[in-house]
Every structure is written in structure tokens, then in C-alpha cells.
N, C-alpha and C. Protein backbone atom coordinates (compact mmCIF):
# COMPACT_ATOMS: atom_id res chain seq x y z
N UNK A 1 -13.99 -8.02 -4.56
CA UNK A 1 -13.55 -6.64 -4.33
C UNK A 1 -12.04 -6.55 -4.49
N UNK A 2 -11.68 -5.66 -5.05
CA UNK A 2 -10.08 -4.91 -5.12
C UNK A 2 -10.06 -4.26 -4.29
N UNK A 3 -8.47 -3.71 -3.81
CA UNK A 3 -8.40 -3.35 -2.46
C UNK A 3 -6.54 -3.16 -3.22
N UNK A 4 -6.35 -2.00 -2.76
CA UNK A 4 -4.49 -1.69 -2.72
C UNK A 4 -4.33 -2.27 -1.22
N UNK A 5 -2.70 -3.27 -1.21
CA UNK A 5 -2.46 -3.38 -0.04
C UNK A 5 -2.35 -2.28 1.24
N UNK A 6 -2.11 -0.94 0.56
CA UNK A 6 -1.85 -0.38 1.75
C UNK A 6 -3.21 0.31 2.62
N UNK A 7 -4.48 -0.44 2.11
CA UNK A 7 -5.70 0.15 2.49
C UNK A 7 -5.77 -1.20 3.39
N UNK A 8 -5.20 -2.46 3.56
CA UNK A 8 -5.60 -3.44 4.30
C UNK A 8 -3.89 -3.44 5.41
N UNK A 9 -3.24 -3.25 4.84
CA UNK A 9 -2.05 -3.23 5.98
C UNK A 9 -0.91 -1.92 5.73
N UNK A 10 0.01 -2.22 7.13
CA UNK A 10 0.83 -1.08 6.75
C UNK A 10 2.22 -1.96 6.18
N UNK A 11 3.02 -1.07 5.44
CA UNK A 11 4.38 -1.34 4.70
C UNK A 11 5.18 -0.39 5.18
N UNK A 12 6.61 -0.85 6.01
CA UNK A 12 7.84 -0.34 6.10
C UNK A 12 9.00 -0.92 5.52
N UNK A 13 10.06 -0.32 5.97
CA UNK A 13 11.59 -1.53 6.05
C UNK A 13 11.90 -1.78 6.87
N UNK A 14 12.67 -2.75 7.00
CA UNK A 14 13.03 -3.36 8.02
C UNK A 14 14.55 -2.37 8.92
N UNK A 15 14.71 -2.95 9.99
CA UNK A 15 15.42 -2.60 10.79
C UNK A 15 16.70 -2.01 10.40
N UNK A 16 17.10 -0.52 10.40
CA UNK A 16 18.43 -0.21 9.59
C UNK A 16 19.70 -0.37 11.21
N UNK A 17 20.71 -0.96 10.73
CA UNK A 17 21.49 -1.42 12.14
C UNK A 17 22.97 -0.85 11.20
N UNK A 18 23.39 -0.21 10.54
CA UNK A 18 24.30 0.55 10.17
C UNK A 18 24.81 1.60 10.74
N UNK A 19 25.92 1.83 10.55
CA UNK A 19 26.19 3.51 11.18
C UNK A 19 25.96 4.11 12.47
N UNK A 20 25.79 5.07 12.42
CA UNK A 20 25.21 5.64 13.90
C UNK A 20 23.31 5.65 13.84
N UNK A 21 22.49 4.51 13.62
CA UNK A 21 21.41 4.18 13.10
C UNK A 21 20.91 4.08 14.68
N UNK A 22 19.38 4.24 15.30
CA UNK A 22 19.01 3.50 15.81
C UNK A 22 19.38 2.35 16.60
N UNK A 23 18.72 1.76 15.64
CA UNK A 23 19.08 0.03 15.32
C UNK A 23 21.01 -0.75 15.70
N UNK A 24 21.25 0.17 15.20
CA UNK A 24 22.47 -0.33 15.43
C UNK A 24 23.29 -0.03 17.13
N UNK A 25 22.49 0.68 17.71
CA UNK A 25 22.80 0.51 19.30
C UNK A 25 23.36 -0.59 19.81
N UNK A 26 23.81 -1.66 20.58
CA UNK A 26 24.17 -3.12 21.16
C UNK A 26 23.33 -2.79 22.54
N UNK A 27 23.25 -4.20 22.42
CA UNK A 27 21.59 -4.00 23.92
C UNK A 27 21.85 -5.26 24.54
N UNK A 28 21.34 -5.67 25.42
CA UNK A 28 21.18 -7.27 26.28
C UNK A 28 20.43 -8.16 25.48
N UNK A 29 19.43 -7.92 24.44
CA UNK A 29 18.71 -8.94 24.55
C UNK A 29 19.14 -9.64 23.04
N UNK A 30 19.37 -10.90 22.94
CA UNK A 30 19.32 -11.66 21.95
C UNK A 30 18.23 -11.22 20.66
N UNK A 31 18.23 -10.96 19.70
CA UNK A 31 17.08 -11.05 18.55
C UNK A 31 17.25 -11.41 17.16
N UNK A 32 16.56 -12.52 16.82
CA UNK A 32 17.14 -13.24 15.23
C UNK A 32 16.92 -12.10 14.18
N UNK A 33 17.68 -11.81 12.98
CA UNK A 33 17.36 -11.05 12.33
C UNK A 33 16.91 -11.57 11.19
N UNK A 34 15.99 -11.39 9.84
CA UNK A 34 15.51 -12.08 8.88
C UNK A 34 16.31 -11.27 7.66
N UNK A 35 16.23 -12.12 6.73
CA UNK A 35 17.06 -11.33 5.59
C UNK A 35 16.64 -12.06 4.42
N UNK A 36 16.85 -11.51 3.58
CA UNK A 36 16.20 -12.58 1.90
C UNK A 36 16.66 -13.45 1.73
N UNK A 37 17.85 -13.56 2.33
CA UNK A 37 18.52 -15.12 2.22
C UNK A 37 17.90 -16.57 2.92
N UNK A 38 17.40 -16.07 3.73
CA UNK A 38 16.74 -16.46 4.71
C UNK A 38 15.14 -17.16 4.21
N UNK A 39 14.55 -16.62 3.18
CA UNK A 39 13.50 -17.06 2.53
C UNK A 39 13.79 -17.83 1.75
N UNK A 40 13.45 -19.03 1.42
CA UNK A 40 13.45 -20.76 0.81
C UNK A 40 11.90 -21.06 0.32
N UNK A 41 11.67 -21.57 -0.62
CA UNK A 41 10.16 -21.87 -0.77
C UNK A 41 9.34 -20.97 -0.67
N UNK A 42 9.22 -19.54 -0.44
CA UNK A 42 8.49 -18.66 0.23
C UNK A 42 8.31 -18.56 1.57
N UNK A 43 9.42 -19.50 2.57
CA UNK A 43 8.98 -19.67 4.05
C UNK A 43 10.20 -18.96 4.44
N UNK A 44 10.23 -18.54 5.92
CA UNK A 44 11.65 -17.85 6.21
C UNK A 44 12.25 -19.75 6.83
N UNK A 45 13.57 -19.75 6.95
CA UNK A 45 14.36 -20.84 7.31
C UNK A 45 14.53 -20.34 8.60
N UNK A 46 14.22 -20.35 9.87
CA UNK A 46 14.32 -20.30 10.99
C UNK A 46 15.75 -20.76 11.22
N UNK A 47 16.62 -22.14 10.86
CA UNK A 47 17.59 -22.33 12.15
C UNK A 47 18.62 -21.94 11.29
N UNK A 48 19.58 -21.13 12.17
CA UNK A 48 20.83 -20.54 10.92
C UNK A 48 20.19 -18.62 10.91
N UNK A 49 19.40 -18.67 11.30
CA UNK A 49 19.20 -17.22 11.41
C UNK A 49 20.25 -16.15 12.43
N UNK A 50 20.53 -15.07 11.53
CA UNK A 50 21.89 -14.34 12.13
C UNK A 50 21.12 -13.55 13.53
N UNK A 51 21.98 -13.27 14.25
CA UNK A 51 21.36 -12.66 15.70
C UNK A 51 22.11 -11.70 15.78
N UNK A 52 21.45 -10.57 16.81
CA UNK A 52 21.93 -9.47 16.97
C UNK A 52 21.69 -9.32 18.48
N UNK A 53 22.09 -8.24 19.03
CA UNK A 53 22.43 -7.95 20.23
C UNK A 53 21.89 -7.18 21.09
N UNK A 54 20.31 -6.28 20.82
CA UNK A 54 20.06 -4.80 20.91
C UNK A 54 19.17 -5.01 21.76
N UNK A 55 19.12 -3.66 22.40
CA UNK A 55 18.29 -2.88 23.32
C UNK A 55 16.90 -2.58 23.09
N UNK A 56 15.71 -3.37 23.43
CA UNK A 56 14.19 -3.81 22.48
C UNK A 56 13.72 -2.20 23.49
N UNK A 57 13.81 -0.64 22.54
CA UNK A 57 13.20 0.19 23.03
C UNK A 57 12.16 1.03 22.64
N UNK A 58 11.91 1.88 22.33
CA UNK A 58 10.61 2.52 21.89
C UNK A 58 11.01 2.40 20.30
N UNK A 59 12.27 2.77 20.15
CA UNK A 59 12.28 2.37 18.26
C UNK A 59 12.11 1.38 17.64
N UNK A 60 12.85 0.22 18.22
CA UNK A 60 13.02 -1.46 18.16
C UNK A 60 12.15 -2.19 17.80
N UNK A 61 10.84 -1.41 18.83
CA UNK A 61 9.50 -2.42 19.51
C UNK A 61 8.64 -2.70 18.37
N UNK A 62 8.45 -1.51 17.46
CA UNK A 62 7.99 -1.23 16.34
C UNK A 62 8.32 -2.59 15.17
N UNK A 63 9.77 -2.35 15.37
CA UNK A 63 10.44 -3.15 14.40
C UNK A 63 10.23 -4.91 14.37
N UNK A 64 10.01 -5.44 15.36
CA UNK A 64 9.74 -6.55 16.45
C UNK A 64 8.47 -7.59 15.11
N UNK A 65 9.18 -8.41 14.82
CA UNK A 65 7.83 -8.84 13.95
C UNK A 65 7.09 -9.61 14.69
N UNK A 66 5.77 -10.19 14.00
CA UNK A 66 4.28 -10.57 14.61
C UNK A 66 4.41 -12.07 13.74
N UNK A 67 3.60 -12.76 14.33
CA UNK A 67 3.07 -13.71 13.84
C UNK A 67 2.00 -13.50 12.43
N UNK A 68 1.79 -13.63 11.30
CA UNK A 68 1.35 -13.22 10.05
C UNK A 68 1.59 -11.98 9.56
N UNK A 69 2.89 -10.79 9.88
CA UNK A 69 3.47 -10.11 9.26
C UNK A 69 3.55 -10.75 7.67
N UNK A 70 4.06 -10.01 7.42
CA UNK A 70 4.74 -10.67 5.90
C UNK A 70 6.22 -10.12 5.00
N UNK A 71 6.74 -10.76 5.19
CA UNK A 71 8.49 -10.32 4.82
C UNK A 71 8.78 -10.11 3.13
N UNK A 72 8.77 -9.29 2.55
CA UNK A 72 9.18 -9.07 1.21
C UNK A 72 10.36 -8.76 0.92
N UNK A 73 11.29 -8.95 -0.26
CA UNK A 73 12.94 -8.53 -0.38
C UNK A 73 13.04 -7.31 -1.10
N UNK A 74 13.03 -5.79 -0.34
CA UNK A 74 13.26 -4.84 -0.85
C UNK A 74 14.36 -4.65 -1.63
N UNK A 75 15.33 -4.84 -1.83
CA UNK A 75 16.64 -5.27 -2.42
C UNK A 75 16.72 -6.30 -2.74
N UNK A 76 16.78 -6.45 -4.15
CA UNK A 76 16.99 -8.35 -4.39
C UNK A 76 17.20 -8.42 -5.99
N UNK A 77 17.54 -9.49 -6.31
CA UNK A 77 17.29 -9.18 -7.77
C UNK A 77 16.07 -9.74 -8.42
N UNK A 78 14.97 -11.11 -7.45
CA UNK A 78 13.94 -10.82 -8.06
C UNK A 78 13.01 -10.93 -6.26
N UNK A 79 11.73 -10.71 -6.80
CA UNK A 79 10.48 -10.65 -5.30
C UNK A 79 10.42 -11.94 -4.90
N UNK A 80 10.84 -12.22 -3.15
CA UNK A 80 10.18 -13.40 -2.62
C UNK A 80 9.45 -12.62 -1.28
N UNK A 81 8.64 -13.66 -0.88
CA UNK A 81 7.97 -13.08 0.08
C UNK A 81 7.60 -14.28 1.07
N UNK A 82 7.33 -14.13 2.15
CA UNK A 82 7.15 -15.22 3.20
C UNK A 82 6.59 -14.68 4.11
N UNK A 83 5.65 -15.82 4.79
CA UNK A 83 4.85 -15.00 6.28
C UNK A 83 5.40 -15.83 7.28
N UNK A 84 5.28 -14.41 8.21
CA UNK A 84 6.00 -14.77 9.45
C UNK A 84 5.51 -15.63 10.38
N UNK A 85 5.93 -16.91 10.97
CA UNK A 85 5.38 -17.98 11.55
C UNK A 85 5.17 -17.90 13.09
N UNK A 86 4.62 -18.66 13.92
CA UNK A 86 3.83 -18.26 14.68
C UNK A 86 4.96 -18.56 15.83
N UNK A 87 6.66 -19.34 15.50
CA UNK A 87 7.54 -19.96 16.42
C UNK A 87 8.53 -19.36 16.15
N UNK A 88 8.35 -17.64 15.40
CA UNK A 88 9.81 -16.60 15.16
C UNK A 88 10.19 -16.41 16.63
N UNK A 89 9.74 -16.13 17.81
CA UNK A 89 10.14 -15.63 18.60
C UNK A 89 10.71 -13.92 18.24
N UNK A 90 11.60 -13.22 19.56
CA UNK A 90 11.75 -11.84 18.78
C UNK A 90 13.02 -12.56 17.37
N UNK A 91 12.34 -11.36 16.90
CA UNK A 91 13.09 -11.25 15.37
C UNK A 91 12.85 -9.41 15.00
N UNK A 92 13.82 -9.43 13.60
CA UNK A 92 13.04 -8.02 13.25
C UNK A 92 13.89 -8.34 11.76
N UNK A 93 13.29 -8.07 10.92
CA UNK A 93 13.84 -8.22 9.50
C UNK A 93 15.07 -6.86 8.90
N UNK A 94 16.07 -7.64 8.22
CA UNK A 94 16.92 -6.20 7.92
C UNK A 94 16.64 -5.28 7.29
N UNK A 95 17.53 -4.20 7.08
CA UNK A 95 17.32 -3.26 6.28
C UNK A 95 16.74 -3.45 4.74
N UNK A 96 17.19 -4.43 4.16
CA UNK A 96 16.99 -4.86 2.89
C UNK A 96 15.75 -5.72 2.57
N UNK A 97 14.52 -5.41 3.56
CA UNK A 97 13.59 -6.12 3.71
C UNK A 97 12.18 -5.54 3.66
N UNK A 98 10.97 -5.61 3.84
CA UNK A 98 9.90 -4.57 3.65
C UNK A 98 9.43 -5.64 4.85
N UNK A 99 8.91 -4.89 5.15
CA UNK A 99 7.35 -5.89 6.73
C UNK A 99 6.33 -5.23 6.31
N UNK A 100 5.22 -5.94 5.84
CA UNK A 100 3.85 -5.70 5.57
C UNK A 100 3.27 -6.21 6.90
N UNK A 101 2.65 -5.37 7.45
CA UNK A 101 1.63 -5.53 8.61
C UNK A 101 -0.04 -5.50 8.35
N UNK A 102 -0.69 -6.26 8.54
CA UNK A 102 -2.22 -6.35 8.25
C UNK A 102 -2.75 -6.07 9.47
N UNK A 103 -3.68 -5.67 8.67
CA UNK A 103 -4.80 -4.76 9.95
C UNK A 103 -5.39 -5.62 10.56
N UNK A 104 -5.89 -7.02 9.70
CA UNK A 104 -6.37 -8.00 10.36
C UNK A 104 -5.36 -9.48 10.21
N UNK A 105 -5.61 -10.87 10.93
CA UNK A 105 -4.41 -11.48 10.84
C UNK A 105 -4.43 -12.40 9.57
N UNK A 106 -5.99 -12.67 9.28
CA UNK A 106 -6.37 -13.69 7.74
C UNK A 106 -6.08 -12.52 6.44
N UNK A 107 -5.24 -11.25 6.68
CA UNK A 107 -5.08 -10.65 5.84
C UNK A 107 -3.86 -10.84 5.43
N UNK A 108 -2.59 -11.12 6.11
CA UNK A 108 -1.27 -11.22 5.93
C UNK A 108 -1.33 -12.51 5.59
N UNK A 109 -2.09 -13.61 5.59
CA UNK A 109 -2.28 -14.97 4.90
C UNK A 109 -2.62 -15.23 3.36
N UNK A 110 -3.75 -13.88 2.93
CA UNK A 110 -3.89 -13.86 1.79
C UNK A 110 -3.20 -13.03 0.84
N UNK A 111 -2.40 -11.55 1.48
CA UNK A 111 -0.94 -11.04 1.17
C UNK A 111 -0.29 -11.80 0.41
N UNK A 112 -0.13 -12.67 1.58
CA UNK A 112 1.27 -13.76 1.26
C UNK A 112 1.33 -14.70 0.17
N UNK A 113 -0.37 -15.15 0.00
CA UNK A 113 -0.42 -16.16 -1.28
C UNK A 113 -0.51 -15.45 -2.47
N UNK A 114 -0.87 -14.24 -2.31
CA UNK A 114 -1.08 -13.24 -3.63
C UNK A 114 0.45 -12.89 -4.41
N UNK A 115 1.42 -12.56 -3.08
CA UNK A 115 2.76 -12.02 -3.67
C UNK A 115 3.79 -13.17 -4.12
N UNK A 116 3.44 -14.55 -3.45
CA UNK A 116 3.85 -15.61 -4.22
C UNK A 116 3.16 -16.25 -5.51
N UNK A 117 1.80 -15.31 -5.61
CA UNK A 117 1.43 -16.03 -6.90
C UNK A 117 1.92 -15.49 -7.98
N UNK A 118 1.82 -16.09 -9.20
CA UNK A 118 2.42 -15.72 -10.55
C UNK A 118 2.25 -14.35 -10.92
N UNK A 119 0.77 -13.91 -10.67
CA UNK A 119 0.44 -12.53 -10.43
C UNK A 119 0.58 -11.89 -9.56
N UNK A 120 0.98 -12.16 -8.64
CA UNK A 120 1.64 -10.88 -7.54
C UNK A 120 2.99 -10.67 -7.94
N UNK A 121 3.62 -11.71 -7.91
CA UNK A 121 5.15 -11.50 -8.17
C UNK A 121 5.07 -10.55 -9.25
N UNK A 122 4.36 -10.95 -10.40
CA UNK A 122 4.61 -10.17 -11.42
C UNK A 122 4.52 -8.64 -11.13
N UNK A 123 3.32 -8.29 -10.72
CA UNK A 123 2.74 -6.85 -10.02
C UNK A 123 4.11 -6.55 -9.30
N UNK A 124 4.68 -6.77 -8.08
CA UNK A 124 5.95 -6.53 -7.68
C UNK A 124 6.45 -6.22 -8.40
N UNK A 125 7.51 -7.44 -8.65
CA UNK A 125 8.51 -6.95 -9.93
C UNK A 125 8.04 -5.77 -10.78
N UNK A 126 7.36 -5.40 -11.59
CA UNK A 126 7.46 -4.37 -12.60
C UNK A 126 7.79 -3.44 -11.63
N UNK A 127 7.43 -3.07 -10.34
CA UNK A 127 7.40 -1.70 -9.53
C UNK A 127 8.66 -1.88 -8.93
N UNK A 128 9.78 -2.59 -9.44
CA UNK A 128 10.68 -2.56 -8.64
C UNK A 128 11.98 -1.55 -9.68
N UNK A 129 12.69 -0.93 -8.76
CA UNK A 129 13.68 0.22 -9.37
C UNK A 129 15.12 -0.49 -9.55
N UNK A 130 15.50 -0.21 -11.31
CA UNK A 130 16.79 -0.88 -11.39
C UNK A 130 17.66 -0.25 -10.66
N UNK A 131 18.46 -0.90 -9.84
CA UNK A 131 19.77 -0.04 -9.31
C UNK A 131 21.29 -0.93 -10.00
N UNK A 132 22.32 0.13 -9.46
CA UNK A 132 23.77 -0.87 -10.42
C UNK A 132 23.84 -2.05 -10.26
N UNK A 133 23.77 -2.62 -9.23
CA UNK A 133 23.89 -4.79 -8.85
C UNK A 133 22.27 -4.90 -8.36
N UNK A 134 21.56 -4.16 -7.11
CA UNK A 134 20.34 -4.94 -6.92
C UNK A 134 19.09 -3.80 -7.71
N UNK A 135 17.73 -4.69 -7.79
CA UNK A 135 16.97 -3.15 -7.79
C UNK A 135 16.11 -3.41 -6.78
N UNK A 136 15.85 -2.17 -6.39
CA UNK A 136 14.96 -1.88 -5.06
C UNK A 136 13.74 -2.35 -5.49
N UNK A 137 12.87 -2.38 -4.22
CA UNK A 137 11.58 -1.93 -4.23
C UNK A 137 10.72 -1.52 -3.10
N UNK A 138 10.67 -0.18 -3.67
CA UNK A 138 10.38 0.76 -2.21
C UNK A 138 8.87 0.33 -1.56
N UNK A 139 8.88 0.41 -0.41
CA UNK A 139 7.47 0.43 0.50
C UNK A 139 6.11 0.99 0.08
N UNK A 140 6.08 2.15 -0.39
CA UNK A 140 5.02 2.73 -1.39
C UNK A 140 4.58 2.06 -2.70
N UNK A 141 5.64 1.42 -3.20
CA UNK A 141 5.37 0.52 -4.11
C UNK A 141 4.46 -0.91 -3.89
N UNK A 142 4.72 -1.19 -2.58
CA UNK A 142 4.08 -2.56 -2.49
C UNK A 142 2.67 -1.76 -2.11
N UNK A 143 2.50 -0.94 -1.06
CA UNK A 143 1.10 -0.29 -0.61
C UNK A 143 0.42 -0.34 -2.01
N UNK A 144 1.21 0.01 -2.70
CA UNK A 144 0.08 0.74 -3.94
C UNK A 144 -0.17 -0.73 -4.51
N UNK A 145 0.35 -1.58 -4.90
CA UNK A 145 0.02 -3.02 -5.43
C UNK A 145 -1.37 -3.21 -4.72
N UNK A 146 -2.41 -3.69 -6.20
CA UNK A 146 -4.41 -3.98 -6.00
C UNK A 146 -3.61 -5.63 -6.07
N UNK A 147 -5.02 -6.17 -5.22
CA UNK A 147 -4.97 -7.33 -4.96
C UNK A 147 -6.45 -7.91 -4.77
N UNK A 148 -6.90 -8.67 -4.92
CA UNK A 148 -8.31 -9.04 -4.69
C UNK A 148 -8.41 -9.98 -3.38
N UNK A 149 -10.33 -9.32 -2.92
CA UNK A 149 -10.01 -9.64 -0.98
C UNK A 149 -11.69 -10.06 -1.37
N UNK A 150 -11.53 -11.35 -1.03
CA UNK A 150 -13.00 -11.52 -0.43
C UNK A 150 -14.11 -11.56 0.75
N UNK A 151 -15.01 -11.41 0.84
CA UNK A 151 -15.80 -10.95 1.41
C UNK A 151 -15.63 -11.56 3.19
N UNK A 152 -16.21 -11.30 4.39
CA UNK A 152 -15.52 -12.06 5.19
C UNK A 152 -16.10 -13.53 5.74
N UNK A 153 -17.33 -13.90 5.16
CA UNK A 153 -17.80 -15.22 4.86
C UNK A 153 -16.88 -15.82 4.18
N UNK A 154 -16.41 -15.52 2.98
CA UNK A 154 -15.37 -16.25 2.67
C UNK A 154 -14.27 -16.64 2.86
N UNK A 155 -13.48 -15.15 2.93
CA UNK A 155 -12.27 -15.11 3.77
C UNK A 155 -12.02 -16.30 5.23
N UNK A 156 -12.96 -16.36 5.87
CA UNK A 156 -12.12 -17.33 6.97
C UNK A 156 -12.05 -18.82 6.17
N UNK A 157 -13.14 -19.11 5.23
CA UNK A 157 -13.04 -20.47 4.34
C UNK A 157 -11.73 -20.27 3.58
N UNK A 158 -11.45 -19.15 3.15
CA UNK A 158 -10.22 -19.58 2.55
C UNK A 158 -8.88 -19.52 3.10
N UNK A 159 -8.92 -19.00 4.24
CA UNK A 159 -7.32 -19.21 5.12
C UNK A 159 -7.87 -20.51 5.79
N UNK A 160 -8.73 -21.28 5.70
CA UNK A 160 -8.91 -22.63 5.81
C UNK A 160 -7.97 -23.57 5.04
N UNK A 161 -8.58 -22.92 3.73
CA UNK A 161 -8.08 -24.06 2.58
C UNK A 161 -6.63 -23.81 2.53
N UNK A 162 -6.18 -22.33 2.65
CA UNK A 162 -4.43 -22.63 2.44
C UNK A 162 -3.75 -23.01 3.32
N UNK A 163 -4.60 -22.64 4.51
CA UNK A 163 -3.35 -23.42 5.76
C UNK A 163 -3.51 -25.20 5.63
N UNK A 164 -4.40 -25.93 5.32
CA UNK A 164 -4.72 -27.10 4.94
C UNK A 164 -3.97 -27.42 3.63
N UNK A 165 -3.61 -26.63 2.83
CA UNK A 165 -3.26 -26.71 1.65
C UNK A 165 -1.32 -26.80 2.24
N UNK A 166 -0.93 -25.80 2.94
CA UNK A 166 0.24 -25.65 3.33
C UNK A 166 0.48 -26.91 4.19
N UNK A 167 -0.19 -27.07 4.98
CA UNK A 167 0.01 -28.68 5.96
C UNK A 167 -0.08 -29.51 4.63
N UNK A 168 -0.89 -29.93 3.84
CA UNK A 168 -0.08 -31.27 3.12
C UNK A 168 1.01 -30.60 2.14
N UNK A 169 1.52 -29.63 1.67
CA UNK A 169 2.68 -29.73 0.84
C UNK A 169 3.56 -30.09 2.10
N UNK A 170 3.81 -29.32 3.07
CA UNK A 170 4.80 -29.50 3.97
C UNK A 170 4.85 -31.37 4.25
N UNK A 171 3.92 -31.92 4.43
CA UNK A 171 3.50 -33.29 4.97
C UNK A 171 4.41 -34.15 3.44
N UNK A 172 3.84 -33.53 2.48
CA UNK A 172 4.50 -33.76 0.96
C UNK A 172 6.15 -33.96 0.90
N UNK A 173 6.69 -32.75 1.40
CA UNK A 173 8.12 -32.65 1.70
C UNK A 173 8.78 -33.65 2.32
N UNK A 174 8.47 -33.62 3.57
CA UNK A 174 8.72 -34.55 4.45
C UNK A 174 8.62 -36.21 4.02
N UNK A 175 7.71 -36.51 3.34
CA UNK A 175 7.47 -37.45 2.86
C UNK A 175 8.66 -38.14 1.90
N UNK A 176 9.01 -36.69 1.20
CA UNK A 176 9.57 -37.13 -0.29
C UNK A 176 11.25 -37.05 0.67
N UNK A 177 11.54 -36.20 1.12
CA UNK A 177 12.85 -36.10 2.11
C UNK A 177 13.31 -37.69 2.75
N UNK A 178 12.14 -38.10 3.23
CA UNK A 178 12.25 -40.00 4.12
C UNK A 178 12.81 -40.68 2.72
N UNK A 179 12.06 -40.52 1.54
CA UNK A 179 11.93 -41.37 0.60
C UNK A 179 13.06 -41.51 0.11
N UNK A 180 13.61 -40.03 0.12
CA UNK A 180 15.40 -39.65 -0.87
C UNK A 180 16.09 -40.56 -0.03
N UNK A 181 16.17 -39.71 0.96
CA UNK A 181 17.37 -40.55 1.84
C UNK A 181 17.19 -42.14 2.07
N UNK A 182 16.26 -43.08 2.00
CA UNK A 182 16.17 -44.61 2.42
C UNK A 182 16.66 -44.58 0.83
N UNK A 183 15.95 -44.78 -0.18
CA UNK A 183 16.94 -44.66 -1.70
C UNK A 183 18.42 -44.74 -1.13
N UNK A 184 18.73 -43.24 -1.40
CA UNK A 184 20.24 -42.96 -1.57
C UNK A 184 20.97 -43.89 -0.41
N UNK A 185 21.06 -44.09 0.86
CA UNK A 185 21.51 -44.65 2.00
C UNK A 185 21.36 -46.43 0.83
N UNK A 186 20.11 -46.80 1.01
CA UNK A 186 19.87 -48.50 0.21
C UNK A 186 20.90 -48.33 -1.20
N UNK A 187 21.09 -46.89 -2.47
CA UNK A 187 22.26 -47.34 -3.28
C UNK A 187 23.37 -47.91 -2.59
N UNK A 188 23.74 -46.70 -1.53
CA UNK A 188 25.43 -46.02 -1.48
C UNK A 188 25.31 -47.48 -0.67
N UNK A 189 24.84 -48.04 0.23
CA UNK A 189 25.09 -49.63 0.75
C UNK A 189 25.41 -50.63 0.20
N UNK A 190 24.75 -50.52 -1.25
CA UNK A 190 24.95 -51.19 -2.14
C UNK A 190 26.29 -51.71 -2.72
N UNK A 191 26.72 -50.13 -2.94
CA UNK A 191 27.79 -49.88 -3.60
C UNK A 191 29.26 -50.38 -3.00
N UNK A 192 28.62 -50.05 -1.58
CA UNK A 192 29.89 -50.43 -0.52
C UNK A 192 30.11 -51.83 -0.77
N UNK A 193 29.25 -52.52 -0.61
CA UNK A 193 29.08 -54.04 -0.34
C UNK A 193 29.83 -54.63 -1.50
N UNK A 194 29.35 -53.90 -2.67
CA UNK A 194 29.60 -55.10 -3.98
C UNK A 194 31.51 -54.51 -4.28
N UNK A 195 31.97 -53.23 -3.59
CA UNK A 195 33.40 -53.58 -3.46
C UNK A 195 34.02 -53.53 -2.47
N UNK A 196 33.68 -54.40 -1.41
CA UNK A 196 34.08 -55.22 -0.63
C UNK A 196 34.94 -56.75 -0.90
N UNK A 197 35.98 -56.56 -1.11
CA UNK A 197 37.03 -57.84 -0.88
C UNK A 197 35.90 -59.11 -0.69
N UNK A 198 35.99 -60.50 -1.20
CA UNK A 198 35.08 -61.42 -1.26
C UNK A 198 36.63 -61.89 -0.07
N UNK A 199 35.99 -62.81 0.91
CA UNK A 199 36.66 -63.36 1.96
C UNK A 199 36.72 -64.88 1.76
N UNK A 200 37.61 -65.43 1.43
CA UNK A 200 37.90 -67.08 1.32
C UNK A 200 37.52 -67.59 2.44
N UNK A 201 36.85 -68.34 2.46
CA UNK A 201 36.54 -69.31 3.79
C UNK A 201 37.40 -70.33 4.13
């Protein structure tokens, strides 16, 4: 079955904190903010995330992301997208950002693999508006993006396979990260050693 995203979730922007905005009030409570910069691999980078200062109130609360939201770069020069992880704590994504919300939570899982696939991105991108340095891409635009949804026998088998699929690339990473560094550390030792002064006995 086909299905437009905005028949399975809702699409806004993210938090406008400019001007005399809302958002831009100063409040007690600590809250990380997400931004496109912030997306790496398709994942958001959690540590290094910019914080803000605000008052979590009837406008805010809204804004407040969820665990399998899904973060798209309304402004950018090309589409990344990332789902929101289950250890954001409060956050709320910026202005320059879209939050796709799913009606259900194995829906913002398959969102997410669709708009990182070759064919979602692509679907994105065309609907995105040139502007002078970035081009947009408005919220109505992503709603209206068809995507294919399977049935719900299937559906829980397949947020099986990608979260299994996501645990070994990540496991992959990690792997290859140990590997670089014992390499590079075993050259650069190397290197030290062989110009090292030979010591007369």
C-alpha cells in the first residue's frame, strides 16, 4: 500500500526562537536544541548539542520532541533526515528544521529509512524551493511525499530487521574506529622509535 506521509504523521517546523517569537522567551529549564548540523550519518550527534534556556509552556510543550519523531533539514542545501533517539532527553529542533510526528511509533522508523533512502531523498529534494544561498522545504511538501507502508503483520517484522540492521552497522563502526586507532597509534610508535637517537652503551 501507498500512503502520503501526512496521512500517517503530522509535519511542522521546528521551534522559531528569533525576535519577539514565542520560543524565544528565556525560561529556567535547560533544553538541547537540534539543528542540521547536528545530523551525521542520518543520526542526530547528541554531545555538542547547543542549549537553550526556556520556559517548557503551552507553546514549547508541543515543540518538545519524542522518541521516533523524525528530524528533516527544512533549509539546507541538500535533505538529511534522522530519528529521534530514545536518550534525547528535552530537546526541540530549530527553526530550520521540520519534525515529522507519526501517529504510530514503527511509523517514524519506516519514515526515516524511506527519507534516507535513494528514493526518498530523491522525492524530497525535487519538492524543495530554490532560495538565494539555501532552498527550503516547506512542511506541506514532505506531508504530500507517497511512500510505501506495509501491512501490520509485516510492519513489526520489519522495524525488527532495521533496528537489528542499525545495531550491527553501529557494532560495524565501532569496530572499524578500535581498528583505526591500534593501526595509527602501532605506525606513529613506530615512527617515534626509529628516530630516536641510538644510545652507546
Amino acid at each position: 500500500m501507498t500512503v502520503r506521509i501526512g496521512e500517517i504523521a503530522s509535519v511542522r517546523s521546528g521551534l522559531n526562537r528569533s525576535g519577539r517569537a514565542p520560543g524565544a522567551r528565556p525560561g529556567p529549564q535547560t533544553i538541547r536544541v537540534v539543528s542540521g548540523g547536528d545530523i551525521r550519518d542520518d543520526r542526530i550527534v547528541l554531545s555538542g548539542l547547543e542549549t537553550a534556556a526556556l520556559t517548557v509552556d503551552s507553546f514549547i510543550e508541543p515543540h518538545l520532541l519524542r522518541p521516533g519523531d523524525v528530524l528533516v533539514t527544512g533549509k539546507s542545501t541538500s535533505v538529511k533526515a534522522a530519528l529521534v533517539p530514545a536518550d534525547i532527553g528535552p530537546a526541540v529542533a530549530n527553526s530550520t528544521m521540520l519534525v515529522i510526528r507519526p501517529r504510530e511509533p514503527s511509523f517514524g522508523t519506516l519514515i526515516w529509512w524511506f527519507l534516507t533512502s535513494r528514493r526518498g531523498r530523491r522525492e524530497a529534494e525535487s519538492r524543495m524551493l530554490a532560495g538565494a544561498a539555501l532552498s527550503s522545504l516547506p512542511p506541506y511538501a514532505v506531508a504530500d511525499i507517497e511512500m510505501p507502508l506495509p501491512g501490520a503483520a509485516e510492519m513489526a517484522g520489519l522495524v525488527e530487521l532495521i533496528e537489528a540492521s542499525e545495531q550491527a552497522y553501529r557494532g560495524a563502526q565501532e569496530a572499524a574506529s578500535i581498528r583505526r586507532e591500534i593501526v595509527r597509534d602501532h605506525i606513529i610508535d613506530g615512527l617515534v622509535r626509529a628516530g630516536e637517537p641510538r644510545r652507546v652503551k
